[in-house]
N, C-alpha and C. Protein backbone atom coordinates (compact mmCIF):
# COMPACT_ATOMS: atom_id res chain seq x y z
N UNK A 1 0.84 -1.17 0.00
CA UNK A 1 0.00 0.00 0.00
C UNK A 1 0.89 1.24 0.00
N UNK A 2 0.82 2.27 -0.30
CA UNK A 2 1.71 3.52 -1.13
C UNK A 2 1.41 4.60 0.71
N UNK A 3 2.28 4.63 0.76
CA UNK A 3 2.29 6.13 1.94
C UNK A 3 1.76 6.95 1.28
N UNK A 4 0.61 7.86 2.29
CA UNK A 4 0.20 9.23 1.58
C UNK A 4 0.17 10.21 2.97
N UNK A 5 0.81 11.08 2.67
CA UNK A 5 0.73 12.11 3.98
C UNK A 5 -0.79 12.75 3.93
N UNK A 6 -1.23 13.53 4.84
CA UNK A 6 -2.48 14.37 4.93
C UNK A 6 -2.10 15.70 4.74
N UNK A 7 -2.90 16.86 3.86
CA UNK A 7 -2.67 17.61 3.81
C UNK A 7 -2.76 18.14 5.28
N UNK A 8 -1.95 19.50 5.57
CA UNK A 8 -2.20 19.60 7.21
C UNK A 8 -3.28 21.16 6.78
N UNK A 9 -4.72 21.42 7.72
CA UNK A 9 -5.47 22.15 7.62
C UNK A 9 -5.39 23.13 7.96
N UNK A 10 -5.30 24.44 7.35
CA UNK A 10 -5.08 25.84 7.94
C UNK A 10 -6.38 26.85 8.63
N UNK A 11 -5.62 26.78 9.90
CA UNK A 11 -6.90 27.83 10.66
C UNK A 11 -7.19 28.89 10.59
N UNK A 12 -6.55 29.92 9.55
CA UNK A 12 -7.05 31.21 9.58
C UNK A 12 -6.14 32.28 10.21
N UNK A 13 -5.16 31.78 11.00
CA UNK A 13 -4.65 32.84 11.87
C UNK A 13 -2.90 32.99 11.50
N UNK A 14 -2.22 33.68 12.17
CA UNK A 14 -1.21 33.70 11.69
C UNK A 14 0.05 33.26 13.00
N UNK A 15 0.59 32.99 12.99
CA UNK A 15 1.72 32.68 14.00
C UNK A 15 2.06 33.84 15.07
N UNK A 16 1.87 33.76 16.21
CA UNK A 16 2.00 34.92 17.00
C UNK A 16 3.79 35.09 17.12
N UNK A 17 4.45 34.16 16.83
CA UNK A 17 6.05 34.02 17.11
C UNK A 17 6.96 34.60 15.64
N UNK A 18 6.66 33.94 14.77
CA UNK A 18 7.17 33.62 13.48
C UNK A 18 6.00 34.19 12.31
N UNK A 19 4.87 34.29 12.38
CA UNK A 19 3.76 34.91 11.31
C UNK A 19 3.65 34.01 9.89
N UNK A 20 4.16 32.92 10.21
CA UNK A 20 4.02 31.86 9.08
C UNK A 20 2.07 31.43 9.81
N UNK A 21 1.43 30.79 8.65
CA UNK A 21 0.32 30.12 9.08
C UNK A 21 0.17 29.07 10.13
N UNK A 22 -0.98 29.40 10.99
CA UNK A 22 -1.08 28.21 12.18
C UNK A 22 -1.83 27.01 11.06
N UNK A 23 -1.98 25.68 11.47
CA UNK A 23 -2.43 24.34 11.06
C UNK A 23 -2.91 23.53 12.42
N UNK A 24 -3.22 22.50 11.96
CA UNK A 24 -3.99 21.85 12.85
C UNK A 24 -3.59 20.54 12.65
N UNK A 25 -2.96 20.02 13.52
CA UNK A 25 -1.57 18.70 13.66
C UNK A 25 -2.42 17.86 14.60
N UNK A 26 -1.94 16.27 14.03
CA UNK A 26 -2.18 15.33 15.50
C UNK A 26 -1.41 14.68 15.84
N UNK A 27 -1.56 14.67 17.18
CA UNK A 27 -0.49 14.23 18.09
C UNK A 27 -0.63 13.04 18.74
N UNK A 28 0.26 12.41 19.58
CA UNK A 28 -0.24 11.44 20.78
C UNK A 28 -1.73 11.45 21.10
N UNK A 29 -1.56 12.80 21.92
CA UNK A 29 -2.60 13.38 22.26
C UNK A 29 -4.52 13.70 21.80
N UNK A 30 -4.24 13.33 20.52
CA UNK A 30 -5.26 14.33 19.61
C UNK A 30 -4.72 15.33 18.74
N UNK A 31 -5.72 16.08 18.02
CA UNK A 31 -5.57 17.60 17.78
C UNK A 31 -4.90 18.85 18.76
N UNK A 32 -4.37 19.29 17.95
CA UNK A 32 -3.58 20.36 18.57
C UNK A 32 -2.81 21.68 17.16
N UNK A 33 -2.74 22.94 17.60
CA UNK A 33 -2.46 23.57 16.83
C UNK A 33 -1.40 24.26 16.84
N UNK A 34 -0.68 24.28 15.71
CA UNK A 34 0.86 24.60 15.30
C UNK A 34 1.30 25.63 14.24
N UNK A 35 2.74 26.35 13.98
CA UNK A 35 2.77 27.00 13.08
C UNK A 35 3.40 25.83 12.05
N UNK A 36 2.91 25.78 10.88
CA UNK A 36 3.39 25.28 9.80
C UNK A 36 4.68 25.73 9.38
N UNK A 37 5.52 26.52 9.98
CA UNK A 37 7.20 26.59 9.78
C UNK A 37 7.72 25.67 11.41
N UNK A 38 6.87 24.35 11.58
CA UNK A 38 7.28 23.29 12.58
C UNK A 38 8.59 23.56 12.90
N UNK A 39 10.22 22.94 12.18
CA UNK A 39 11.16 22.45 12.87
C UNK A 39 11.73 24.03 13.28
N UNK A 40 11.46 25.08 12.69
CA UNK A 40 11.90 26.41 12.99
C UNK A 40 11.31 27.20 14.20
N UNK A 41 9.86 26.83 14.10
CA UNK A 41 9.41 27.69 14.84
C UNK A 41 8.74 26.63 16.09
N UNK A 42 8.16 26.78 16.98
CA UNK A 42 8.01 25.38 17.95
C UNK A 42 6.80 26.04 18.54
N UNK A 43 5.84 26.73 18.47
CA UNK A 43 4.33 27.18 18.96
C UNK A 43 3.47 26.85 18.82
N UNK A 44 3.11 25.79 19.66
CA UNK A 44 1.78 25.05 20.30
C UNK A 44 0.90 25.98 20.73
N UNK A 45 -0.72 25.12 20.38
CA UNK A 45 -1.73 25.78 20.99
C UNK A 45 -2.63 25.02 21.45
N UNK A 46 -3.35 24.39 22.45
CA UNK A 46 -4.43 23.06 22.72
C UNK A 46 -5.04 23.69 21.59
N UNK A 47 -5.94 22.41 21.46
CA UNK A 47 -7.58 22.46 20.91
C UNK A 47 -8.78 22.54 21.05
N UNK A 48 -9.40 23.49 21.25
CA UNK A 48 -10.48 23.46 21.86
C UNK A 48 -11.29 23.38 21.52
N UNK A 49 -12.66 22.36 21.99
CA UNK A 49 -13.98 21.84 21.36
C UNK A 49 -14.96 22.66 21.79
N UNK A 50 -14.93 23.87 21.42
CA UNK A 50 -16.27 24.76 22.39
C UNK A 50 -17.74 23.80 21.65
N UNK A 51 -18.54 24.04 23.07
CA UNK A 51 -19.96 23.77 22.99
C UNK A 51 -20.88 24.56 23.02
N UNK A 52 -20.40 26.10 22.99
CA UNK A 52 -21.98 26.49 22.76
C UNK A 52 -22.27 27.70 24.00
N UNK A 53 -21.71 26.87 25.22
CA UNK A 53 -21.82 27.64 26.22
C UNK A 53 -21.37 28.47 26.50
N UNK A 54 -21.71 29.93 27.63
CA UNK A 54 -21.12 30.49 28.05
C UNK A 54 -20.85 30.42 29.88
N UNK A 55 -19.30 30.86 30.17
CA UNK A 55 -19.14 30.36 31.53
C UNK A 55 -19.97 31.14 32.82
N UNK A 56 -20.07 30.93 33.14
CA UNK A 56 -21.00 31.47 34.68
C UNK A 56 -20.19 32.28 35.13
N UNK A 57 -19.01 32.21 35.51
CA UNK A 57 -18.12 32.83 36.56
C UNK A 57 -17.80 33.88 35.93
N UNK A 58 -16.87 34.01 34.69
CA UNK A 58 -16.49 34.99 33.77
C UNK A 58 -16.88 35.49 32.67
N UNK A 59 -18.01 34.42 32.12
CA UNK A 59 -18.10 34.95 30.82
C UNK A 59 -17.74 34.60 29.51
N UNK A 60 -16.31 33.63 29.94
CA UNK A 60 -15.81 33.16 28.69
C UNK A 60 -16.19 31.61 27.86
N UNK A 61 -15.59 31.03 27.58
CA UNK A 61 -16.45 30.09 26.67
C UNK A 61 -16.24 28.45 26.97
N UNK A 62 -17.48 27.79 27.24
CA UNK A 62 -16.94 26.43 28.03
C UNK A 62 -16.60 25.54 26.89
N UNK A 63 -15.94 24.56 27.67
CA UNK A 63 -15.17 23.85 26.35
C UNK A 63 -14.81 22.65 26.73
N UNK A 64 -15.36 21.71 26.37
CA UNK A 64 -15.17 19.89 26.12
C UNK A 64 -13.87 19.90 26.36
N UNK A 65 -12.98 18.83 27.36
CA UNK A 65 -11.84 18.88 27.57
C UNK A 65 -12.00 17.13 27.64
N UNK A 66 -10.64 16.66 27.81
CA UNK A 66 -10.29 15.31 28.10
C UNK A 66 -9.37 15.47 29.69
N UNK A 67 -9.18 14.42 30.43
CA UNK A 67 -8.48 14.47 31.36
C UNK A 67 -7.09 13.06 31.12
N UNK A 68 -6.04 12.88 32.06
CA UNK A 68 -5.28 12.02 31.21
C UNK A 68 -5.55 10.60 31.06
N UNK A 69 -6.94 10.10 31.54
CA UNK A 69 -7.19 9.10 31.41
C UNK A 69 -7.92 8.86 30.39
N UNK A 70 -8.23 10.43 29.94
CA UNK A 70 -9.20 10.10 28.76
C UNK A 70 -10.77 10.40 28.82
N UNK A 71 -11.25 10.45 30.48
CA UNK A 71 -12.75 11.42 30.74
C UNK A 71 -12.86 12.61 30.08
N UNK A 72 -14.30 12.76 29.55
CA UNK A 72 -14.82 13.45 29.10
C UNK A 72 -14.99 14.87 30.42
N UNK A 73 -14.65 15.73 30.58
CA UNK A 73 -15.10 16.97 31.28
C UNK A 73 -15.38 18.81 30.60
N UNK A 74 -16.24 19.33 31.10
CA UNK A 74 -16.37 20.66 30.72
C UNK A 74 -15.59 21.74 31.59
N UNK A 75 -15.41 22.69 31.03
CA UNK A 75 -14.48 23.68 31.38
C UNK A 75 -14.48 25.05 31.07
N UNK A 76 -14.14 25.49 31.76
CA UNK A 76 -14.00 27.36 30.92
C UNK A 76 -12.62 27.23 30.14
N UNK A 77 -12.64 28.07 29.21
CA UNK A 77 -11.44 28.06 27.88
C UNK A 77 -10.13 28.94 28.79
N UNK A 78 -10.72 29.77 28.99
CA UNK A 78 -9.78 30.99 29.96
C UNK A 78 -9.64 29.88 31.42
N UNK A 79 -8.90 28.73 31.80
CA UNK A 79 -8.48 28.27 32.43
C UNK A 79 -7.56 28.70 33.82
N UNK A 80 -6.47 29.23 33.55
CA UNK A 80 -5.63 29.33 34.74
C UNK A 80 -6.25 30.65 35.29
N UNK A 81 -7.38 31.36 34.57
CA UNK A 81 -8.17 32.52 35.81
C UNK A 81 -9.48 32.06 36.30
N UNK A 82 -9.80 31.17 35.27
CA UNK A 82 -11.33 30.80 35.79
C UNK A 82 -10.94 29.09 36.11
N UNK A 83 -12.33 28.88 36.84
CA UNK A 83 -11.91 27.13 37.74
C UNK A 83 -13.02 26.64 36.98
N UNK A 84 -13.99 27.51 36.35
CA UNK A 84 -15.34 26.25 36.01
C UNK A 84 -14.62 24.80 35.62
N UNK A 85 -15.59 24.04 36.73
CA UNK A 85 -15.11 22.76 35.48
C UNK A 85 -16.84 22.31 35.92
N UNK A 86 -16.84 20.82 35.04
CA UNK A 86 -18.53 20.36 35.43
C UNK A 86 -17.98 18.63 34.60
N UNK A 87 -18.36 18.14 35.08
CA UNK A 87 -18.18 16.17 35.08
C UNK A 87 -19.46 16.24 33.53
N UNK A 88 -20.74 16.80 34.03
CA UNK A 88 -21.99 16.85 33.14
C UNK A 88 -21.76 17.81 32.46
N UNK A 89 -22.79 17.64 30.69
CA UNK A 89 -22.17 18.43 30.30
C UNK A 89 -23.49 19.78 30.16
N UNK A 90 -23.24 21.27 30.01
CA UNK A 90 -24.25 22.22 30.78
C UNK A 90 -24.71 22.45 29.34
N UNK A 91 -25.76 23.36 29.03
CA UNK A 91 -26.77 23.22 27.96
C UNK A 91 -26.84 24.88 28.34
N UNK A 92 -27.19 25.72 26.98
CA UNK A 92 -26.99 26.79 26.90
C UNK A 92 -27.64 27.95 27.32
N UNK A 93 -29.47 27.27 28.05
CA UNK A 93 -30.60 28.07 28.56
C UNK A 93 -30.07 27.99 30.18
N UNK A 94 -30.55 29.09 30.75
CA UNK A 94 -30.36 29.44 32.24
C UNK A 94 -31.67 28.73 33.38
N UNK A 95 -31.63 28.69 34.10
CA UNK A 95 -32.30 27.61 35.18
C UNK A 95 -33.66 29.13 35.37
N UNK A 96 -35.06 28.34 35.23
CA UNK A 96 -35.99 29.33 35.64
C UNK A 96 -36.12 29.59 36.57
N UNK A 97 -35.88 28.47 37.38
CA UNK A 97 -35.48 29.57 39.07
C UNK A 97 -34.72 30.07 39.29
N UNK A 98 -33.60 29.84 39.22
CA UNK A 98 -32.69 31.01 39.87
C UNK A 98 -31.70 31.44 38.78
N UNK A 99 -31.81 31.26 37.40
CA UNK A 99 -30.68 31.65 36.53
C UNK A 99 -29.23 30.98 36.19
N UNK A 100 -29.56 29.91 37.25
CA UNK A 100 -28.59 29.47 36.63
C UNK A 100 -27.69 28.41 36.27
N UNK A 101 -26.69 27.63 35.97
CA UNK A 101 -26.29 27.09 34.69
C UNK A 101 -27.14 25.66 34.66
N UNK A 102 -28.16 24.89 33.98
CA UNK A 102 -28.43 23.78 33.82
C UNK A 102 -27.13 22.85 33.10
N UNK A 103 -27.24 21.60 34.18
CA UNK A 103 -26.80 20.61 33.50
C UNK A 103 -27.37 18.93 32.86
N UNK A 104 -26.96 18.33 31.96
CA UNK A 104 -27.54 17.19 31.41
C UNK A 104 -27.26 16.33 32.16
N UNK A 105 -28.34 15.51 33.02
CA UNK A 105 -28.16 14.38 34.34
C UNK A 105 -28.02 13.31 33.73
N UNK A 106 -29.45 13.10 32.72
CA UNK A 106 -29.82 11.91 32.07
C UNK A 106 -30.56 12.36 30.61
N UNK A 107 -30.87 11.26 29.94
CA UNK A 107 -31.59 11.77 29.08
C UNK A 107 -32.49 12.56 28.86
N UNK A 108 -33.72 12.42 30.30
CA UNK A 108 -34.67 13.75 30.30
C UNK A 108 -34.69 14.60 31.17
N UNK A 109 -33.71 14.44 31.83
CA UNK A 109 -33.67 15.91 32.87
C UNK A 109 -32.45 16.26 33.04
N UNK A 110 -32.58 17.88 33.47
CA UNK A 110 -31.70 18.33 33.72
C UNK A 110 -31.83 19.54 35.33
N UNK A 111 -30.52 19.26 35.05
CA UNK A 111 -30.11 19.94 36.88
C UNK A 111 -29.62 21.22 37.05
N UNK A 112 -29.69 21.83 37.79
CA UNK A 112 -29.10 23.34 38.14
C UNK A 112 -27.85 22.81 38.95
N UNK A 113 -26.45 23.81 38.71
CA UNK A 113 -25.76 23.96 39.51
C UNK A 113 -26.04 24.15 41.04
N UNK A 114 -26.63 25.67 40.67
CA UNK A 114 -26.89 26.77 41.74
C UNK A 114 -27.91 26.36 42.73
N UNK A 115 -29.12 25.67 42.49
CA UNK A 115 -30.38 25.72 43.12
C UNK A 115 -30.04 24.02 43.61
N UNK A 116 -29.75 23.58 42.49
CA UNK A 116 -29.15 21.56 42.90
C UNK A 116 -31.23 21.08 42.14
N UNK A 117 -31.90 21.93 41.66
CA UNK A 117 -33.61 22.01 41.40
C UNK A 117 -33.40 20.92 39.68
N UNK A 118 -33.88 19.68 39.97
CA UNK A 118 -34.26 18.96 38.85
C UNK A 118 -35.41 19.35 37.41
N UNK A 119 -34.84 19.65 36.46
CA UNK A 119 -36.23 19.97 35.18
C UNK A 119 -36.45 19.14 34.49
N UNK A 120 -37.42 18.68 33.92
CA UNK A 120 -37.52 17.50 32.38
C UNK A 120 -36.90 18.66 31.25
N UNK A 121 -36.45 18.12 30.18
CA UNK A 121 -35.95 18.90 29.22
C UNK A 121 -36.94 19.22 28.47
N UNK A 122 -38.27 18.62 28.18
CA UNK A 122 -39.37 19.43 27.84
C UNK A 122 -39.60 20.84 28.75
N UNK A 123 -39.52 20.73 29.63
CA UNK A 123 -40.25 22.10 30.74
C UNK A 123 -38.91 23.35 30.25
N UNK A 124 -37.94 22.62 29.41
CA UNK A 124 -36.54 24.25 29.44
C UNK A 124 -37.08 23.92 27.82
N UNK A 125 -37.14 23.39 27.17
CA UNK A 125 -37.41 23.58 26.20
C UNK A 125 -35.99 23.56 24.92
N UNK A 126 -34.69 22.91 25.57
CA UNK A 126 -33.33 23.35 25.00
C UNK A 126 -34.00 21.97 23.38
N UNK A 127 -33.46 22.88 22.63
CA UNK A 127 -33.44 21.71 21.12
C UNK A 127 -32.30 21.16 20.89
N UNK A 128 -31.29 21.84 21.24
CA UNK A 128 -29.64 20.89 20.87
C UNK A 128 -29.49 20.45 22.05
N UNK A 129 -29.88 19.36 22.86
CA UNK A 129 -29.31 19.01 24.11
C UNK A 129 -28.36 17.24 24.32
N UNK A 130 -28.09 17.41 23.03
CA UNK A 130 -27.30 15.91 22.56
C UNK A 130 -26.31 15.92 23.74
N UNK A 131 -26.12 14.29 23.96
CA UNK A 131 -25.44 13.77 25.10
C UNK A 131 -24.14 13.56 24.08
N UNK A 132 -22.80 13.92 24.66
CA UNK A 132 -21.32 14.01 24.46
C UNK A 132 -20.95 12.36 24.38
């Protein structure tokens, strides 16, 4: 069978170090993003799977993470200032009692952080509430 490399995919942005194009490389790890002048230039960036959400604490944007075993967890993107994390993953409407963040328990309900108050996902009404 004939080796064929993959083209590597360009993200749009430019190298904050070197200003050659960033790409989108896989690693051990997964996905991860790089400048395409690799052996010259050496600037990594994680990958981040945003979902949709926004974080409670700050504002910024939650984001599907892995841990090193490989669990699925949610997170704020802005990390080393913000701590959100959540095991479940949170859905983008706010809790009618108290505002705030619902998470996906089970298939038909969902939970508040803040209040700990159980909903059916009919009663929030979320349409994208696909399980991760």
């Amino acid at each position: 069978m004939p080796a064929t490399k993959a083209e590597l995919e360009k993200i749009g942005r430019a190298c904050p170090e070197c200003g050659h194009d960033l790409v989108i490389r896989w690693g051990r790890y997964g996905k991860f993003i790089s400048c395409s002048n690799f052996p010259v230039c050496r600037h990594t960036e994680p990958w981040l799977e945003k979902i949709g959400v926004t974080c409670p604490k700050d504002g910024g944007e939650v984001v599907q993470r892995k841990t090193r075993k490989g669990r699925v967890f949610y997170g704020c993107a802005n990390y080393p200032t913000c701590d959100f994390t959540s095991w479940k993953r949170p859905i983008s409407s706010p809790c009618p009692k108290c505002s705030g963040v619902l998470v996906i328990t089970n298939k038909r309900e969902v939970q508040c952080l803040k209040c700990e108050e159980t909903f059916l996902q009919e009663q929030i009404g979320e349409a994208s509430t696909e399980t991760a």
